[in-house]
N, C-alpha and C. Protein backbone atom coordinates (compact mmCIF):
# COMPACT_ATOMS: atom_id res chain seq x y z
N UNK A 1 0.84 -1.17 0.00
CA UNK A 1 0.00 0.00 0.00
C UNK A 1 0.89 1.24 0.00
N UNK A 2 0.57 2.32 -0.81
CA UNK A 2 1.44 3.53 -1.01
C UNK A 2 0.15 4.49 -1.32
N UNK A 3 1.06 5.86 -0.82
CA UNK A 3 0.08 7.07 -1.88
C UNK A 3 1.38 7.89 -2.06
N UNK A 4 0.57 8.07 -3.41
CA UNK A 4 1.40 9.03 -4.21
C UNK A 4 1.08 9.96 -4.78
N UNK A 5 1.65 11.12 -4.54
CA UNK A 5 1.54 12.62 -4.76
C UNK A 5 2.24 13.22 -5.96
N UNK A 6 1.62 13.40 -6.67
CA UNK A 6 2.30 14.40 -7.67
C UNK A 6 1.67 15.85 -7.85
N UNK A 7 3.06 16.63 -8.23
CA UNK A 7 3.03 17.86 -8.10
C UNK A 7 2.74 18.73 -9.73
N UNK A 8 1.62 19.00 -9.87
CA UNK A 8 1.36 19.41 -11.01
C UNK A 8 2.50 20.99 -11.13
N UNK A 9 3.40 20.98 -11.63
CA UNK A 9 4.16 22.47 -12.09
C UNK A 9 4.14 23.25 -12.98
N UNK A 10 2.83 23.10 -13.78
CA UNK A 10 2.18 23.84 -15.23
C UNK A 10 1.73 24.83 -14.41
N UNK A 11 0.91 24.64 -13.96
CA UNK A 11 -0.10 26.40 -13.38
C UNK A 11 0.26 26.99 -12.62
N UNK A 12 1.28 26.21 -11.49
CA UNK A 12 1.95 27.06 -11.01
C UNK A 12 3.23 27.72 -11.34
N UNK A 13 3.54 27.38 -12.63
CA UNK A 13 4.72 27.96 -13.33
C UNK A 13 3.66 29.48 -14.09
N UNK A 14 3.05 29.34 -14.49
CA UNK A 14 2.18 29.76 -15.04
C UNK A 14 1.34 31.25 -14.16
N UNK A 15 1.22 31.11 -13.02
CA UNK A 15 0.75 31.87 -12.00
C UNK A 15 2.34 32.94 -11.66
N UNK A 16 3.48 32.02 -11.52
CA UNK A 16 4.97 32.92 -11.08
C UNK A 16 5.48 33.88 -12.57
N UNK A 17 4.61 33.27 -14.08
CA UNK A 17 5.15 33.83 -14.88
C UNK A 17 4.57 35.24 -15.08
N UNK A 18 3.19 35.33 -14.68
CA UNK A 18 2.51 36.42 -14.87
C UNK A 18 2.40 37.37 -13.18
N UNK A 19 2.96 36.78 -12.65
CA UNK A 19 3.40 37.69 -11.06
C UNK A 19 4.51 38.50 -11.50
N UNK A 20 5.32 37.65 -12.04
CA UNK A 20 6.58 37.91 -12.24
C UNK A 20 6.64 39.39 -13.77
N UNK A 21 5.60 39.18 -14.39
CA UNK A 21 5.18 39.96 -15.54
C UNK A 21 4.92 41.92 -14.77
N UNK A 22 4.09 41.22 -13.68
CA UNK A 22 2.94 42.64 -13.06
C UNK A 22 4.48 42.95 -12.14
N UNK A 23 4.95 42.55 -11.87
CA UNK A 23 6.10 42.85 -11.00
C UNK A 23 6.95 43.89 -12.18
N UNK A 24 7.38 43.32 -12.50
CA UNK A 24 9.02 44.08 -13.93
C UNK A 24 8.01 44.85 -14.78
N UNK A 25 6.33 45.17 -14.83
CA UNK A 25 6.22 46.28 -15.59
C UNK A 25 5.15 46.73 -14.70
N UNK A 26 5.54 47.43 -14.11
CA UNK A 26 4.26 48.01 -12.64
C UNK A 26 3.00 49.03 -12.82
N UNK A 27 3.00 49.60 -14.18
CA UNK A 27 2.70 50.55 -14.51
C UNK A 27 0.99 50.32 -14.21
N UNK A 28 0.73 49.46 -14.38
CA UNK A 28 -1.08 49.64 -14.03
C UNK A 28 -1.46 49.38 -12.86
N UNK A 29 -0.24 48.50 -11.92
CA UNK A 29 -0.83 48.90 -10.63
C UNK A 29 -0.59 49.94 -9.86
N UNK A 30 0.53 50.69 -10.22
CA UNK A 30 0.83 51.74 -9.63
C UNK A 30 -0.41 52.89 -10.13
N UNK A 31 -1.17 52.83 -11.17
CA UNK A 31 -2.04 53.89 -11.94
C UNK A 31 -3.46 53.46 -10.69
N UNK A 32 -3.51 52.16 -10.30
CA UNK A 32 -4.35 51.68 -9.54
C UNK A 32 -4.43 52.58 -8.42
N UNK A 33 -3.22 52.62 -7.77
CA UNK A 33 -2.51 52.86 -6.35
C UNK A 33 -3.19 54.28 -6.52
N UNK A 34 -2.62 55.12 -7.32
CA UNK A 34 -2.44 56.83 -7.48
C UNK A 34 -3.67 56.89 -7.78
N UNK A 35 -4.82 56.37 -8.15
CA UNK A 35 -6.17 56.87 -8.50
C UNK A 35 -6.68 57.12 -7.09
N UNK A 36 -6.95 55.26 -6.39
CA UNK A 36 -7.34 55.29 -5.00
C UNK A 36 -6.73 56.25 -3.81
N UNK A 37 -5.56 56.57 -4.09
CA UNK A 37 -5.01 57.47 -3.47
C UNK A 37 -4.87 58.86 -3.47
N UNK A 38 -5.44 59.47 -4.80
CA UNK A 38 -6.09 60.06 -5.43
C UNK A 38 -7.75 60.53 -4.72
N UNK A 39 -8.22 59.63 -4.81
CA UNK A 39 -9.26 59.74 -4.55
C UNK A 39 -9.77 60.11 -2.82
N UNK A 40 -9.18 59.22 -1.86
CA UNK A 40 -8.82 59.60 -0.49
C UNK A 40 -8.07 61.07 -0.29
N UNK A 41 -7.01 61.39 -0.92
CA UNK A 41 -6.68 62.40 -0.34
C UNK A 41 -7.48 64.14 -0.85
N UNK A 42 -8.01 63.49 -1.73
CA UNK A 42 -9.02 64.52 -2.38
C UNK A 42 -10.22 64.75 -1.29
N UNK A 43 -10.65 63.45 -0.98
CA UNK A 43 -11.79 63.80 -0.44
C UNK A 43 -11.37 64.19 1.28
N UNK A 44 -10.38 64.23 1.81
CA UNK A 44 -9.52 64.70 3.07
C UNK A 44 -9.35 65.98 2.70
N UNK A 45 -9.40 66.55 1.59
CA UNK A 45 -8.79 67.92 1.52
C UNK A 45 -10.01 69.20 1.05
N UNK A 46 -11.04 67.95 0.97
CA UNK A 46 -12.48 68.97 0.90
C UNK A 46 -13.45 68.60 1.71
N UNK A 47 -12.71 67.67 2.74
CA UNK A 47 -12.90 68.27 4.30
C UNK A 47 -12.47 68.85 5.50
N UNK A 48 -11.42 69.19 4.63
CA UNK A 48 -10.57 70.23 5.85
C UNK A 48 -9.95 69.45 6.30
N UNK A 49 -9.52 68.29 6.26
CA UNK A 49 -9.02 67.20 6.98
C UNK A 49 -7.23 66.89 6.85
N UNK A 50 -6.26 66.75 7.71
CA UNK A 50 -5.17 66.09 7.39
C UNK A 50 -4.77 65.02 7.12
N UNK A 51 -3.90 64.31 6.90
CA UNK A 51 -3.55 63.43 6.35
C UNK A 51 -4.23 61.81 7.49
N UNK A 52 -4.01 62.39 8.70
CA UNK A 52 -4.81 61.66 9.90
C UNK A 52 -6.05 61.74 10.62
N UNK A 53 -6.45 62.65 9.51
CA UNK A 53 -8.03 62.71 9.76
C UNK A 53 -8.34 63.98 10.84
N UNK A 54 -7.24 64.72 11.17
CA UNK A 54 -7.49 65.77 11.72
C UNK A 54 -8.14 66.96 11.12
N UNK A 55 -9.15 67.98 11.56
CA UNK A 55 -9.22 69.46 10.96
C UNK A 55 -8.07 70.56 11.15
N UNK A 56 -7.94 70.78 9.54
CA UNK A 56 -7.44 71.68 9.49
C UNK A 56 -7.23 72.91 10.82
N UNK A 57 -6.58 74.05 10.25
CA UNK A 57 -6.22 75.13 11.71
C UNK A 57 -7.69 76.06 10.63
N UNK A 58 -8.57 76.98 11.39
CA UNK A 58 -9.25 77.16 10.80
C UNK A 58 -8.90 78.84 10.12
N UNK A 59 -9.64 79.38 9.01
CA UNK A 59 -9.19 80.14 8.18
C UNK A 59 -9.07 81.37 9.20
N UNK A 60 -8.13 82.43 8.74
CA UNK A 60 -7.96 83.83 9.80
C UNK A 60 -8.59 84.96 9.23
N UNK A 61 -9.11 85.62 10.04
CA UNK A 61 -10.67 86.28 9.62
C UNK A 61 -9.67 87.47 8.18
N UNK A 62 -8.17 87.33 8.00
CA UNK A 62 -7.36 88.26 6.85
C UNK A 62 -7.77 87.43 5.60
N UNK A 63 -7.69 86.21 5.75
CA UNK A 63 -7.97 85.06 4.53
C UNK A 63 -9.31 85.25 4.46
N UNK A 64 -10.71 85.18 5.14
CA UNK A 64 -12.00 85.43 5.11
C UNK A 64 -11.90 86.53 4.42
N UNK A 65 -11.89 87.64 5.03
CA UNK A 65 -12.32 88.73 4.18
C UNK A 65 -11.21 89.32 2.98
N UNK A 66 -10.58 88.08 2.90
CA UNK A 66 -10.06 88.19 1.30
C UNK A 66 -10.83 87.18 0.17
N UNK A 67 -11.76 86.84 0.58
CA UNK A 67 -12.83 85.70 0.24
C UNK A 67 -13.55 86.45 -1.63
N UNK A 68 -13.76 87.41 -1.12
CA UNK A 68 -14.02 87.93 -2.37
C UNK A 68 -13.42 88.85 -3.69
N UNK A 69 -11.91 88.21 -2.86
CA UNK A 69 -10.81 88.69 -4.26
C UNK A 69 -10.93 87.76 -5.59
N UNK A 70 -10.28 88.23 -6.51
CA UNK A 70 -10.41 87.52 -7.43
C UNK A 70 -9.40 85.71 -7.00
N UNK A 71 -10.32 85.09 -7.03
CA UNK A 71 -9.87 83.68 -6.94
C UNK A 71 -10.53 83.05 -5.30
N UNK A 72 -10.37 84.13 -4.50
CA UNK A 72 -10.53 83.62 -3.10
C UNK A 72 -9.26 82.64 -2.48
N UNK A 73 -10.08 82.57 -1.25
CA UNK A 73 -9.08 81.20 -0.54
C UNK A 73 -8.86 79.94 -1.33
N UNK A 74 -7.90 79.67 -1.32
CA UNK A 74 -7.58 78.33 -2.55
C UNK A 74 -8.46 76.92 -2.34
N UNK A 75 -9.39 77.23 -1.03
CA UNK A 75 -9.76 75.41 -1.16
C UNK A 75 -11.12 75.81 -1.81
N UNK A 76 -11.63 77.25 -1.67
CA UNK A 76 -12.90 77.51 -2.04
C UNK A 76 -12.98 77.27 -3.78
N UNK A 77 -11.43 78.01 -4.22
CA UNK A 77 -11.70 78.15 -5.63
C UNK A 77 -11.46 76.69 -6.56
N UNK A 78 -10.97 75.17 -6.11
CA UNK A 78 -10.33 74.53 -5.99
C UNK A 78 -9.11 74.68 -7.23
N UNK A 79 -8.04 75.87 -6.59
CA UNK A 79 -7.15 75.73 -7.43
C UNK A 79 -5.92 75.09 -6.86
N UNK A 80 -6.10 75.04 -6.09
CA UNK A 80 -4.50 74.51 -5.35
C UNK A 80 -5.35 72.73 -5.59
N UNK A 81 -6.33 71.99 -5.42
CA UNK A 81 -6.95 70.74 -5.67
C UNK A 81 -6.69 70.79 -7.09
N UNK A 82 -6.79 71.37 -7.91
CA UNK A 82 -6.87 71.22 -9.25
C UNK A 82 -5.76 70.48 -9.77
N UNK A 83 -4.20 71.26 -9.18
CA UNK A 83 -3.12 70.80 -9.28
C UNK A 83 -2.68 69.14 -8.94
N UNK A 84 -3.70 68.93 -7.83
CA UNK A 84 -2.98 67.84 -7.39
C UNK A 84 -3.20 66.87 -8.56
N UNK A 85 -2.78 65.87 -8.79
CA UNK A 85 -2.77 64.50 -9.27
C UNK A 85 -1.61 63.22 -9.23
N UNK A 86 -2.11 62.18 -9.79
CA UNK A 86 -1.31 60.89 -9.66
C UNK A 86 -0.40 60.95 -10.84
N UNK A 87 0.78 60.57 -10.89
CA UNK A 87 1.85 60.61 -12.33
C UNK A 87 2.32 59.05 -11.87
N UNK A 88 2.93 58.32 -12.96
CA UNK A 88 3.65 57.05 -12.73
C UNK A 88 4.87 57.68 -13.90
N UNK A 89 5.51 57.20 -13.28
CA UNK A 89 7.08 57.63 -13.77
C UNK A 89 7.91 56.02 -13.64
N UNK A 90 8.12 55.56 -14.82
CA UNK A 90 8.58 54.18 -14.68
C UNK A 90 8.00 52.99 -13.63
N UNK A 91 8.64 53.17 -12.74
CA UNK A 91 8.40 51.93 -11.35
C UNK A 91 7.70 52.83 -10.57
N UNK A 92 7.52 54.22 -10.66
CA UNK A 92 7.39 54.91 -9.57
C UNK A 92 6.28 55.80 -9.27
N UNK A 93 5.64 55.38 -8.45
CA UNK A 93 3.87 56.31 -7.86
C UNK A 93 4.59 57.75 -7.48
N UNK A 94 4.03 58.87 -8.11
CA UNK A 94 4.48 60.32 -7.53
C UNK A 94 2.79 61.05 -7.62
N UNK A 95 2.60 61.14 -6.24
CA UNK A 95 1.11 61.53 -6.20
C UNK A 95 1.66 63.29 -5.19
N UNK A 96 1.35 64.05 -6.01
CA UNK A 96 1.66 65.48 -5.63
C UNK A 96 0.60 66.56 -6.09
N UNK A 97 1.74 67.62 -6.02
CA UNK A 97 1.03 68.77 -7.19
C UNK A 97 2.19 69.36 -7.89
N UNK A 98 0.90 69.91 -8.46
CA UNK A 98 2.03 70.65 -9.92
C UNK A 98 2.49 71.92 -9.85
N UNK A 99 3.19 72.38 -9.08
CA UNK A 99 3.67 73.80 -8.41
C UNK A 99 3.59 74.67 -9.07
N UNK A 100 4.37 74.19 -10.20
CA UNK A 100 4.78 76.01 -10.59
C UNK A 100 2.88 76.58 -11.47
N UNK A 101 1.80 75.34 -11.74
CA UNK A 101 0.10 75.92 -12.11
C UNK A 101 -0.16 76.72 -10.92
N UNK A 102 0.45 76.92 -9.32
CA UNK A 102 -0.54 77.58 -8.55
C UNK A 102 0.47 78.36 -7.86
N UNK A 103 0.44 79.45 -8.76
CA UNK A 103 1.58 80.31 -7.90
C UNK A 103 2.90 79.97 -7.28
N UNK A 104 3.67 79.47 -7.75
CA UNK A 104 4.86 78.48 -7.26
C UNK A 104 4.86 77.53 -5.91
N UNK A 105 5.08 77.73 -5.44
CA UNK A 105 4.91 76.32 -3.67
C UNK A 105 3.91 76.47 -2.57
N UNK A 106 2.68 77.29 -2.98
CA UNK A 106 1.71 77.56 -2.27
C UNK A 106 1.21 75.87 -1.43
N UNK A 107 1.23 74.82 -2.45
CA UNK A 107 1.11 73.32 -1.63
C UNK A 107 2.29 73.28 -0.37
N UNK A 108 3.25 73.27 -0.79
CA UNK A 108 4.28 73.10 0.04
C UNK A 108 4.35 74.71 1.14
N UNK A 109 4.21 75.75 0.97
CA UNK A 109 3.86 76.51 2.02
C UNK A 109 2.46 76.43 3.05
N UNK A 110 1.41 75.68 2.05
CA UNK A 110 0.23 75.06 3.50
C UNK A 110 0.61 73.93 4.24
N UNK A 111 0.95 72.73 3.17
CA UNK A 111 1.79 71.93 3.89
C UNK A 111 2.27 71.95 5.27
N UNK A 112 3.72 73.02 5.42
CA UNK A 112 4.42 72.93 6.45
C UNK A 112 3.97 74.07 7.26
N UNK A 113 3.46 75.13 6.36
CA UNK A 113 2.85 76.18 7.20
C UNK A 113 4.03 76.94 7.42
N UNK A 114 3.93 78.19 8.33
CA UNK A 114 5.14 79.15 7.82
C UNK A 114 5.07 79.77 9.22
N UNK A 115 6.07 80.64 9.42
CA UNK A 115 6.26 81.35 10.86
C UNK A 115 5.89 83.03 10.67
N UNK A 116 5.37 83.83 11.83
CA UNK A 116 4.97 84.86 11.78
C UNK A 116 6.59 85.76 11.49
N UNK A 117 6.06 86.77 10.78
CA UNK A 117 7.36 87.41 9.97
C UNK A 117 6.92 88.71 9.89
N UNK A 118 7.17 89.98 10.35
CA UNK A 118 6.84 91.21 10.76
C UNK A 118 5.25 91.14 10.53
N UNK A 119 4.80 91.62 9.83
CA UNK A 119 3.27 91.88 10.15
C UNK A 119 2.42 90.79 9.43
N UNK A 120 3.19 89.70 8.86
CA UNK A 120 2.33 89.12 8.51
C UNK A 120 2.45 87.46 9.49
N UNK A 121 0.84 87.47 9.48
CA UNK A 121 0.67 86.47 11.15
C UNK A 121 1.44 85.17 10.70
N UNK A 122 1.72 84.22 9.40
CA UNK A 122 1.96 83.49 9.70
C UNK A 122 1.00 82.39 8.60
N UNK A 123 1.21 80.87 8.76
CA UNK A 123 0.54 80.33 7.63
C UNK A 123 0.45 79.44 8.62
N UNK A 124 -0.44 78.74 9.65
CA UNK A 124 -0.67 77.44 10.37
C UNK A 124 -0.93 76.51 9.30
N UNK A 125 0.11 75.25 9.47
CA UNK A 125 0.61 73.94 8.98
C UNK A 125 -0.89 73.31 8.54
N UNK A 126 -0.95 73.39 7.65
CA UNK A 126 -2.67 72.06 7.22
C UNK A 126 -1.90 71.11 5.99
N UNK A 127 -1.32 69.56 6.85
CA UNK A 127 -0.88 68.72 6.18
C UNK A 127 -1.78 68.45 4.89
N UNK A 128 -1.58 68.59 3.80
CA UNK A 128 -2.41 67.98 2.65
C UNK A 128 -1.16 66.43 2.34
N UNK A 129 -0.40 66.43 2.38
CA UNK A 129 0.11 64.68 1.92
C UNK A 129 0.80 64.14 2.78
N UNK A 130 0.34 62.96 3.11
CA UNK A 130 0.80 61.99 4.19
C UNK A 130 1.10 60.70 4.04
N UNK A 131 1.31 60.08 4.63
CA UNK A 131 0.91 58.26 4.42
C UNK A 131 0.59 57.92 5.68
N UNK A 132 -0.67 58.12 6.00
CA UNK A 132 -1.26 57.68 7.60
C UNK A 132 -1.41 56.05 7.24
N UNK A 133 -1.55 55.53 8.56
CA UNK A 133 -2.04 53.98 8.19
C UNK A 133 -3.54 53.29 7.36
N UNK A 134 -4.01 54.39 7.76
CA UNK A 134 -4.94 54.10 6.03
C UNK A 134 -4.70 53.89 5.15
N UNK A 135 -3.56 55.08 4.85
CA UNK A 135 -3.57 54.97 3.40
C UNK A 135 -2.51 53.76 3.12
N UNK A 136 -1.44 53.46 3.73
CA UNK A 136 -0.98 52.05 3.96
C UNK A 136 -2.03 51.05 3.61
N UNK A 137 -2.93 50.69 4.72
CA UNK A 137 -4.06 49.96 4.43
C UNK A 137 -4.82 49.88 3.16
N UNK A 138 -4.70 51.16 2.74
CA UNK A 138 -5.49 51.26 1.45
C UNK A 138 -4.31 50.44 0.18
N UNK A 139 -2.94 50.62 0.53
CA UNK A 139 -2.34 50.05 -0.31
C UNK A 139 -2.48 48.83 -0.17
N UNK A 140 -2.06 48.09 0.77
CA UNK A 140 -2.21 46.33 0.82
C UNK A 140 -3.27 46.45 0.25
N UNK A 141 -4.44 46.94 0.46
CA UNK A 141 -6.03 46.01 -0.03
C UNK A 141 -5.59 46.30 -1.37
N UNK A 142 -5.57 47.74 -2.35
CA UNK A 142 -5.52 47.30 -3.91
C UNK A 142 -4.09 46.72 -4.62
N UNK A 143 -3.29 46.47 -3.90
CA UNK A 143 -2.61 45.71 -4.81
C UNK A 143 -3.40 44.09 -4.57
N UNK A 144 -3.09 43.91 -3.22
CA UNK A 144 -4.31 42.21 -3.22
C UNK A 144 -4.88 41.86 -4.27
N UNK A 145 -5.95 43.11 -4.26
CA UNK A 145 -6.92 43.42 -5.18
C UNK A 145 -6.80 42.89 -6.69
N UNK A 146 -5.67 43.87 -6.50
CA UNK A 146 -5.32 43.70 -7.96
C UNK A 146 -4.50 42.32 -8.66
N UNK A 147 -3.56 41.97 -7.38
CA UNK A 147 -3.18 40.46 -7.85
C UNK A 147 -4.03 39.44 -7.80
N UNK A 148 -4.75 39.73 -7.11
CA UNK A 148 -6.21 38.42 -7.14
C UNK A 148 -6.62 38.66 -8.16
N UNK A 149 -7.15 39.42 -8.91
CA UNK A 149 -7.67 39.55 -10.14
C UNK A 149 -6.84 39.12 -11.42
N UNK A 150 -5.92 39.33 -11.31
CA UNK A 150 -4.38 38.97 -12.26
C UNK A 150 -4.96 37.39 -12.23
N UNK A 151 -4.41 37.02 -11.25
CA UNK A 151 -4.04 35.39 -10.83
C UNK A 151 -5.29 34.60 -11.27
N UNK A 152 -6.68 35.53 -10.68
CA UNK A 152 -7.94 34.19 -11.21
C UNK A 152 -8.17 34.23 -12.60
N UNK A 153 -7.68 35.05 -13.44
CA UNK A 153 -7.56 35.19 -14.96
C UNK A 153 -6.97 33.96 -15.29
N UNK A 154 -6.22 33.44 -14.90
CA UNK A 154 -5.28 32.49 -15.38
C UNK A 154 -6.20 31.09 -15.08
């Protein structure tokens, strides 16, 4: 009496060839990544929200009653949002903005926010890009996502 096991190595050659495919040309899951990520930090940033789900520092009554200049406060007009988007650059997710469309580093001056400097009060810090553990989280689930879908093709 015996049992005997054999190891079928077709499909699973077959499964490592097309892992191995989505791996060395990344470009659609990374377009995956930057949409969903995309999409979260968009909707964090037209709620006033930081990268951890905090509210923003709230507007200073100089920014209010500049409300009805031409353009207004930038989240009202969404021009500083406008800028943002997802780029894939070879292997590589670059989810930003496009500086020099909104007045040169206005992202990167809300960003870090700025220090009071003779009469003018100052820019309180409202993180717009992060990688909180969400958005971590959000990565494991769509690549999964996306390799499960790869793999049951086969």
């Amino acid at each position: 009496m015996e049992l005997e096991v054999r190891f079928e190595t077709g499909q699973l050659q077959r499964i490592l060839l097309v892992a191995r495919n989505e791996i060395a040309n990344p470009e659609r899951i990374l377009r995956s990544l930057g949409e969903e990520l995309f999409r979260v930090n968009t909707k964090r940033h037209n709620a006033g929200l930081d990268p951890d789900g905090r509210a923003w520092a709230p507007l200073s009554q100089v920014t209010l009653s500049q409300g009805k200049r031409k353009g207004g406060p930038l989240k009202k007009t969404g021009r500083m949002l406008g800028s943002f988007h997802p780029a894939v650059v070879g292997d590589t997710l670059i989810l930003g903005f496009d500086e020099p469309r909104i007045q040169g580093r206005l992202p990167s001056i809300h960003n870090a926010g700025t220090e009071k400097t003779g009469r003018h009060p100052g820019i309180p810090k409202r993180a717009l890009i992060g990688f909180p553990l969400t958005d971590q989280e959000l990565i494991k689930n769509v690549t999964n996502a996306h390799f499960k879908h790869i793999l049951n093709g086969i």
